[in-house]
PDB file of N, CA and C in Angstrom:
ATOM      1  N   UNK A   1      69.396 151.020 180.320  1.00  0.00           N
ATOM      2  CA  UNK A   1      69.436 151.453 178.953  1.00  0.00           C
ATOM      3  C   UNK A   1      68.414 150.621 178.188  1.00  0.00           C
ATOM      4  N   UNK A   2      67.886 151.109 177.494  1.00  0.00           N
ATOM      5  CA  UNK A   2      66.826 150.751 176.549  1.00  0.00           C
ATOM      6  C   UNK A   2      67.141 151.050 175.017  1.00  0.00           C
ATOM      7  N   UNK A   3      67.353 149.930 174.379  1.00  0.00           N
ATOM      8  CA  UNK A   3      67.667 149.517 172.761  1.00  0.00           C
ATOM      9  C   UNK A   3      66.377 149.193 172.194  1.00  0.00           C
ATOM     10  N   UNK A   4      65.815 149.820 171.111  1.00  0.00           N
ATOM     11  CA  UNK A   4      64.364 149.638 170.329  1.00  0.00           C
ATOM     12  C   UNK A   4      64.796 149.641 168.512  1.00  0.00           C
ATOM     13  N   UNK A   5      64.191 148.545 168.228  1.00  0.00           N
ATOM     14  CA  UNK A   5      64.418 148.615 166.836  1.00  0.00           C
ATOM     15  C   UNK A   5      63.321 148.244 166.376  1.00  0.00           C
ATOM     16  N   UNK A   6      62.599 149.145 166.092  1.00  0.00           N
ATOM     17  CA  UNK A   6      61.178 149.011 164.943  1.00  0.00           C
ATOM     18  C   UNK A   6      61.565 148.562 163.136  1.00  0.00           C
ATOM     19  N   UNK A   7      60.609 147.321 162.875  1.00  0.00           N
ATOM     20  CA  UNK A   7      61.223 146.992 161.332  1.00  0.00           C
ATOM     21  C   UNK A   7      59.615 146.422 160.659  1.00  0.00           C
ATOM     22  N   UNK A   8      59.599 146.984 159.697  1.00  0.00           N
ATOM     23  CA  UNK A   8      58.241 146.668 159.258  1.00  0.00           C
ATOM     24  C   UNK A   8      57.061 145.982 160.080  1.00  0.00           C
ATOM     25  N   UNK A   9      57.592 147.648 160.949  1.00  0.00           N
ATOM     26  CA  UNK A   9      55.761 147.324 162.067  1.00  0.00           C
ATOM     27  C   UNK A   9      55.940 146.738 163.396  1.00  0.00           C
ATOM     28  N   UNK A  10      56.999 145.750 163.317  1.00  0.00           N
ATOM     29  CA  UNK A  10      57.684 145.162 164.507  1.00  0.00           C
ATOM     30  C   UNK A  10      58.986 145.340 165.417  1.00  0.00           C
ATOM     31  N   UNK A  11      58.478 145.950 166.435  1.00  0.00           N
ATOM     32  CA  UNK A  11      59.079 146.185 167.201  1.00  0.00           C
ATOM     33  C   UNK A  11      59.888 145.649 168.375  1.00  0.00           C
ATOM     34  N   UNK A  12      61.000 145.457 168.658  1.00  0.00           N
ATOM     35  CA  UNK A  12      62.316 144.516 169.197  1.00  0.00           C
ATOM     36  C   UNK A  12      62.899 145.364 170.043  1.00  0.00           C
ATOM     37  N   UNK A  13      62.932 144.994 171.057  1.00  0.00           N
ATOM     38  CA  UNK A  13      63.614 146.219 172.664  1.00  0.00           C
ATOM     39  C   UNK A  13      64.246 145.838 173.334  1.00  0.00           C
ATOM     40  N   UNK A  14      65.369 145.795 173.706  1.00  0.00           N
ATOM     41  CA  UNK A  14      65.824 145.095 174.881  1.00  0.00           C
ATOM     42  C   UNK A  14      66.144 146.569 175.980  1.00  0.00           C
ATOM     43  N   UNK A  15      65.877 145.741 177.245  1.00  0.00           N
ATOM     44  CA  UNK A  15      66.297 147.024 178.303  1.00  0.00           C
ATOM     45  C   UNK A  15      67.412 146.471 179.318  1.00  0.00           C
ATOM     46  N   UNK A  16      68.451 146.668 179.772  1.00  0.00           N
ATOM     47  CA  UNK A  16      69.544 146.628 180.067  1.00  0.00           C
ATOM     48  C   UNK A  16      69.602 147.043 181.849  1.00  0.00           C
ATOM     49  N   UNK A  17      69.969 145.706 182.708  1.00  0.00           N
ATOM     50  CA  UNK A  17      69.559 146.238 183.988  1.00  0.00           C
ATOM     51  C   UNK A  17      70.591 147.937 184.312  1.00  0.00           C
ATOM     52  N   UNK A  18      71.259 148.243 184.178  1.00  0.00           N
ATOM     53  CA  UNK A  18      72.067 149.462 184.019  1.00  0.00           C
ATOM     54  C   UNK A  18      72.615 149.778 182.829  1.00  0.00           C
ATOM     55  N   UNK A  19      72.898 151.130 182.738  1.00  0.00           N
ATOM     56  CA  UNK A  19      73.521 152.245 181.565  1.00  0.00           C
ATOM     57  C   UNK A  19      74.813 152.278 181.431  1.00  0.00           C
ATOM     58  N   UNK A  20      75.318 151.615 182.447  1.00  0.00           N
ATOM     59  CA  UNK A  20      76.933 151.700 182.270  1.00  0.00           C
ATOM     60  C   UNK A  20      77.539 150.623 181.251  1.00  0.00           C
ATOM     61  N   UNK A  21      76.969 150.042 180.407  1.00  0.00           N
ATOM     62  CA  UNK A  21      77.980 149.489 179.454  1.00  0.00           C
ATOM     63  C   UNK A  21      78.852 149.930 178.325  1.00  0.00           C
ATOM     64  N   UNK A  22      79.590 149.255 178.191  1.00  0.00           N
ATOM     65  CA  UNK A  22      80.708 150.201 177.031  1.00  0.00           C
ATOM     66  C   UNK A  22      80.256 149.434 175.542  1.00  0.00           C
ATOM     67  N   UNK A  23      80.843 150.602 174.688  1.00  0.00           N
ATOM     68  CA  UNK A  23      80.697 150.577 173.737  1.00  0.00           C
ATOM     69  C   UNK A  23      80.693 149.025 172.850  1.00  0.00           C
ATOM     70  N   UNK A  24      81.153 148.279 173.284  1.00  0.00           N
ATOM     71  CA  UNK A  24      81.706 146.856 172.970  1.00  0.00           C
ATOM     72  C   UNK A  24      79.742 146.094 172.825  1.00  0.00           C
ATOM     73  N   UNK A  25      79.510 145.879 174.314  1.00  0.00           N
ATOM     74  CA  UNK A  25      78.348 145.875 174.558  1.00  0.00           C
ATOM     75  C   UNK A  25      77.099 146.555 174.301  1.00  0.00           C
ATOM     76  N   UNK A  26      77.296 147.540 174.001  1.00  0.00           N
ATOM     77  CA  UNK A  26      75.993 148.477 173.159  1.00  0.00           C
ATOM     78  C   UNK A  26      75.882 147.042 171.814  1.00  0.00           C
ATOM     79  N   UNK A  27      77.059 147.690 171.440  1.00  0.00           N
ATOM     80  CA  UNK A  27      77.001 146.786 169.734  1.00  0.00           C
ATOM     81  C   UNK A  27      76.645 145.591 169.853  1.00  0.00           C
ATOM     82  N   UNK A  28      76.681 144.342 170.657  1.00  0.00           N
ATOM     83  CA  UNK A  28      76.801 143.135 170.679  1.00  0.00           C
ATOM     84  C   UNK A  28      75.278 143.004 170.550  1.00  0.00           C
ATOM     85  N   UNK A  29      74.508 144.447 171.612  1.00  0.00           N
ATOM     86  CA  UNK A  29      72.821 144.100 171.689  1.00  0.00           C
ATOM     87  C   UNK A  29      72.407 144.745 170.748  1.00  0.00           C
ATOM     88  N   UNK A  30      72.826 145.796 170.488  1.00  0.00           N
ATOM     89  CA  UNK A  30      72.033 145.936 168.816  1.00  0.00           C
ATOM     90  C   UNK A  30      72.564 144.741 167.603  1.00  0.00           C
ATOM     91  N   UNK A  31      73.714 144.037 167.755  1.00  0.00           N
ATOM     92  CA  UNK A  31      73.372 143.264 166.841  1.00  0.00           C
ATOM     93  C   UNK A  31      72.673 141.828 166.793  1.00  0.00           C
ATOM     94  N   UNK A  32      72.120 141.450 168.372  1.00  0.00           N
ATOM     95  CA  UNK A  32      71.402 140.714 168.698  1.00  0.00           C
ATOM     96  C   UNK A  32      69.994 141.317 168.418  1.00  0.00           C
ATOM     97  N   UNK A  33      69.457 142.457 168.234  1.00  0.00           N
ATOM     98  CA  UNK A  33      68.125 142.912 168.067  1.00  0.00           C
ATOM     99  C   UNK A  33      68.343 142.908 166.526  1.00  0.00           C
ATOM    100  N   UNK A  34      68.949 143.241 165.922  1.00  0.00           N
ATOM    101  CA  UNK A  34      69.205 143.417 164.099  1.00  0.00           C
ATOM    102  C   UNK A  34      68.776 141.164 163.720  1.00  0.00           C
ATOM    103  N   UNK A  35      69.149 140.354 164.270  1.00  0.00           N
ATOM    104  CA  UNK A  35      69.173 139.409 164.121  1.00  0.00           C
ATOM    105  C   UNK A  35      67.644 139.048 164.643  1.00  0.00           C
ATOM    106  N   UNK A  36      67.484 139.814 165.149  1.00  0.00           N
ATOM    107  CA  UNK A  36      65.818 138.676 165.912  1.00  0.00           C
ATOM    108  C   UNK A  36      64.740 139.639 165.059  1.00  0.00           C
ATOM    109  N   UNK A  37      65.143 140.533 164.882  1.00  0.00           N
ATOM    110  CA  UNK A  37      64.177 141.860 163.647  1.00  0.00           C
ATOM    111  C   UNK A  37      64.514 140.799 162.190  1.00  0.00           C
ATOM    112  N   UNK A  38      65.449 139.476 161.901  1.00  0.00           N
ATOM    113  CA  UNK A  38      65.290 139.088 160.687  1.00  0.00           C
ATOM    114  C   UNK A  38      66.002 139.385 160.173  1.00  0.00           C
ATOM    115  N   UNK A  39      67.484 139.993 160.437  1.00  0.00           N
ATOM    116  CA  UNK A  39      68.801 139.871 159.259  1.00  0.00           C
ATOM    117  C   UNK A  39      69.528 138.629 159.902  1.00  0.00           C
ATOM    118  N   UNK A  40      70.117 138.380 158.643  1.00  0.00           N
ATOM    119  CA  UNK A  40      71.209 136.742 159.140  1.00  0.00           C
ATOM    120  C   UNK A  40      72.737 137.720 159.928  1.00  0.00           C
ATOM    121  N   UNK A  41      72.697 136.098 160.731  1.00  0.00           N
ATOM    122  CA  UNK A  41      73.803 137.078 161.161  1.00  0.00           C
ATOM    123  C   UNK A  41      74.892 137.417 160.429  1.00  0.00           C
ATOM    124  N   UNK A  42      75.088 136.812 159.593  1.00  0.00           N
ATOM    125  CA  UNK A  42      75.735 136.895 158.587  1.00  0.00           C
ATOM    126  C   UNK A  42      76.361 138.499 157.504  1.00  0.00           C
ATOM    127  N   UNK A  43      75.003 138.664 157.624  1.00  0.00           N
ATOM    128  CA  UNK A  43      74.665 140.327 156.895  1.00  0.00           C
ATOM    129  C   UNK A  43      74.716 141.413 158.065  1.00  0.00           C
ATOM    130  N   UNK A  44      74.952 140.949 159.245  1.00  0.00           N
ATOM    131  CA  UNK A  44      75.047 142.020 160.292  1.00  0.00           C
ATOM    132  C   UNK A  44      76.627 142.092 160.320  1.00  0.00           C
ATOM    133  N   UNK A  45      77.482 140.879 160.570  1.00  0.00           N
ATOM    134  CA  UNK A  45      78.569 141.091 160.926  1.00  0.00           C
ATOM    135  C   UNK A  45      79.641 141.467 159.333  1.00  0.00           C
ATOM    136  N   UNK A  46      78.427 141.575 158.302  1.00  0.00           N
ATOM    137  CA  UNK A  46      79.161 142.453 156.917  1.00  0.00           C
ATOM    138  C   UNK A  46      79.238 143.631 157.378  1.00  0.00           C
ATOM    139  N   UNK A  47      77.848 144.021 157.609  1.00  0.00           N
ATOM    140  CA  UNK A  47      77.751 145.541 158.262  1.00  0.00           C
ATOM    141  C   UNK A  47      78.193 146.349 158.928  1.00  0.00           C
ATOM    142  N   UNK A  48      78.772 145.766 159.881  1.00  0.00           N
ATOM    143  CA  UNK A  48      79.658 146.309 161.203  1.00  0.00           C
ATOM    144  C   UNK A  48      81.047 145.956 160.468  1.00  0.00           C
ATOM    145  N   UNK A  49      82.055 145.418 160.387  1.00  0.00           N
ATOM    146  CA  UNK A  49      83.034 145.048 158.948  1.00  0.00           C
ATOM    147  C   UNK A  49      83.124 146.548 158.484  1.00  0.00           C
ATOM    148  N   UNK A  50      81.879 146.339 157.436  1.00  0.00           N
ATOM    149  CA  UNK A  50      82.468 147.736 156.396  1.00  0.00           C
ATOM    150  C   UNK A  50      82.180 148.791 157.223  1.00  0.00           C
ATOM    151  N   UNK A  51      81.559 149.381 157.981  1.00  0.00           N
ATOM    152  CA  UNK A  51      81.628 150.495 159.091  1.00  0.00           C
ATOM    153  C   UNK A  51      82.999 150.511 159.286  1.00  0.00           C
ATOM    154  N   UNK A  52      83.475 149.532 159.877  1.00  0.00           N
ATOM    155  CA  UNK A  52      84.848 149.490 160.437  1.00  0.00           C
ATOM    156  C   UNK A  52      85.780 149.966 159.718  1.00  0.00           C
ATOM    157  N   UNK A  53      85.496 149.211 158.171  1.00  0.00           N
ATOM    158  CA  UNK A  53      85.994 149.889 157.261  1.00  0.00           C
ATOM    159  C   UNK A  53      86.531 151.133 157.042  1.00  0.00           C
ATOM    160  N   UNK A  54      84.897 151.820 157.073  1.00  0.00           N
ATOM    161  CA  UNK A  54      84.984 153.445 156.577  1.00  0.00           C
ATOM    162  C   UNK A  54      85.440 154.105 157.988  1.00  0.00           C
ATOM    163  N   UNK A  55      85.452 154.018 158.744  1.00  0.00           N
ATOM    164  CA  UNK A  55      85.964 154.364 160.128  1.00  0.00           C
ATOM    165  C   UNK A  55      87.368 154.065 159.724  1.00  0.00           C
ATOM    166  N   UNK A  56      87.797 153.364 159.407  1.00  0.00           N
ATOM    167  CA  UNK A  56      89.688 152.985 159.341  1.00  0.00           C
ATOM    168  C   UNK A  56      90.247 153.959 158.681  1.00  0.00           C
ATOM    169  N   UNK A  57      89.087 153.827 157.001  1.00  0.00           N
ATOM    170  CA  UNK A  57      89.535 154.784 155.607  1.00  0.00           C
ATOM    171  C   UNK A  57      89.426 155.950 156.180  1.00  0.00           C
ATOM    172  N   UNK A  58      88.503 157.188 157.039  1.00  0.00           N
ATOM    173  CA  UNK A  58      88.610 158.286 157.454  1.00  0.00           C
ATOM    174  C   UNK A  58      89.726 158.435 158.051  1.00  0.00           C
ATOM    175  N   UNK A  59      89.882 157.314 159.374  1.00  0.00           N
ATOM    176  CA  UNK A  59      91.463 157.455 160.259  1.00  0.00           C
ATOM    177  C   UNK A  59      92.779 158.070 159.028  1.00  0.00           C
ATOM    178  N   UNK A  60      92.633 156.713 158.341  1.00  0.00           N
ATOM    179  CA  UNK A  60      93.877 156.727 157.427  1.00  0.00           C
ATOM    180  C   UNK A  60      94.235 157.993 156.284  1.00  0.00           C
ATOM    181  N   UNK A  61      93.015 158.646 156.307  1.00  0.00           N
ATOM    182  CA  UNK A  61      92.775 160.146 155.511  1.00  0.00           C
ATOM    183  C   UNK A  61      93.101 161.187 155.986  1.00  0.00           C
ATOM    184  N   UNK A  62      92.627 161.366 157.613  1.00  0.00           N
ATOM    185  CA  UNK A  62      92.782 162.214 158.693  1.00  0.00           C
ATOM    186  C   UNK A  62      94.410 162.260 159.095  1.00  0.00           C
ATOM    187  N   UNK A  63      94.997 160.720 158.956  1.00  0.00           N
ATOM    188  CA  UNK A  63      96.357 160.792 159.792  1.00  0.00           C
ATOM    189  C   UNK A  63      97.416 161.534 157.741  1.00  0.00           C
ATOM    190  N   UNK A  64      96.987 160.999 156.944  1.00  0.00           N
ATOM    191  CA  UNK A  64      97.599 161.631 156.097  1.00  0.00           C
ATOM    192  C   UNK A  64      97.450 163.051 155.652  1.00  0.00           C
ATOM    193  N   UNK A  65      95.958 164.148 156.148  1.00  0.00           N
ATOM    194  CA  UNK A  65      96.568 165.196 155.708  1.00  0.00           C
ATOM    195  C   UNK A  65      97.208 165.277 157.056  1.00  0.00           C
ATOM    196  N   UNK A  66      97.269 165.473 158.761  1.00  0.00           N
ATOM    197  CA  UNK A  66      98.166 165.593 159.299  1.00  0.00           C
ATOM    198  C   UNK A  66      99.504 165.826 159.208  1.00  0.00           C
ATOM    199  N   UNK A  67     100.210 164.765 158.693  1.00  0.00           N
ATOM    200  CA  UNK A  67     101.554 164.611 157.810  1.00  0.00           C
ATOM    201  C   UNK A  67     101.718 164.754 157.076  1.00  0.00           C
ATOM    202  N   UNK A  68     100.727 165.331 156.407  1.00  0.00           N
ATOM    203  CA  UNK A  68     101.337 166.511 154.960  1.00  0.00           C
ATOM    204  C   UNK A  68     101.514 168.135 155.516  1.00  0.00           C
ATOM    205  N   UNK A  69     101.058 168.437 156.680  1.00  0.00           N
ATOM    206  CA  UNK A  69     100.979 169.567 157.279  1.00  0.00           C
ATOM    207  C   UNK A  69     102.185 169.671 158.477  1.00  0.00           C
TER     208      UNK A  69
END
């Protein structure tokens, strides 16, 4: 698997001896490429946070009209 993150001009890749990693691991190397492209890690692990966030708030939207139905 091959991860590429182009950021003002500069380009950051990592390639992965196999494709089989899970989802856990995708994220860990894109947020190791988000950090060497020049965000703190700091502002990455906000990022992924409020994702999580809005991923929860949809769940929690989805499971309530359910149970109104």
């Amino acid at each position: 698997m091959t991860i590429t993150l182009k950021h003002y001009g500069v380009t950051h890749s990592t390639k992965t001896p196999n494709d089989d990693l899970n989802t856990h691991e995708v994220l860990e190397i894109c947020k190791n490429i988000m950090m060497c492209a020049g965000f703190s890690e700091k502002s990455v692990q906000n990022a992924i946070l409020d994702a999580a966030d809005e991923i929860r708030f949809d769940i929690d939207r989805e499971q309530m009209s359910v149970n109104k139905n």
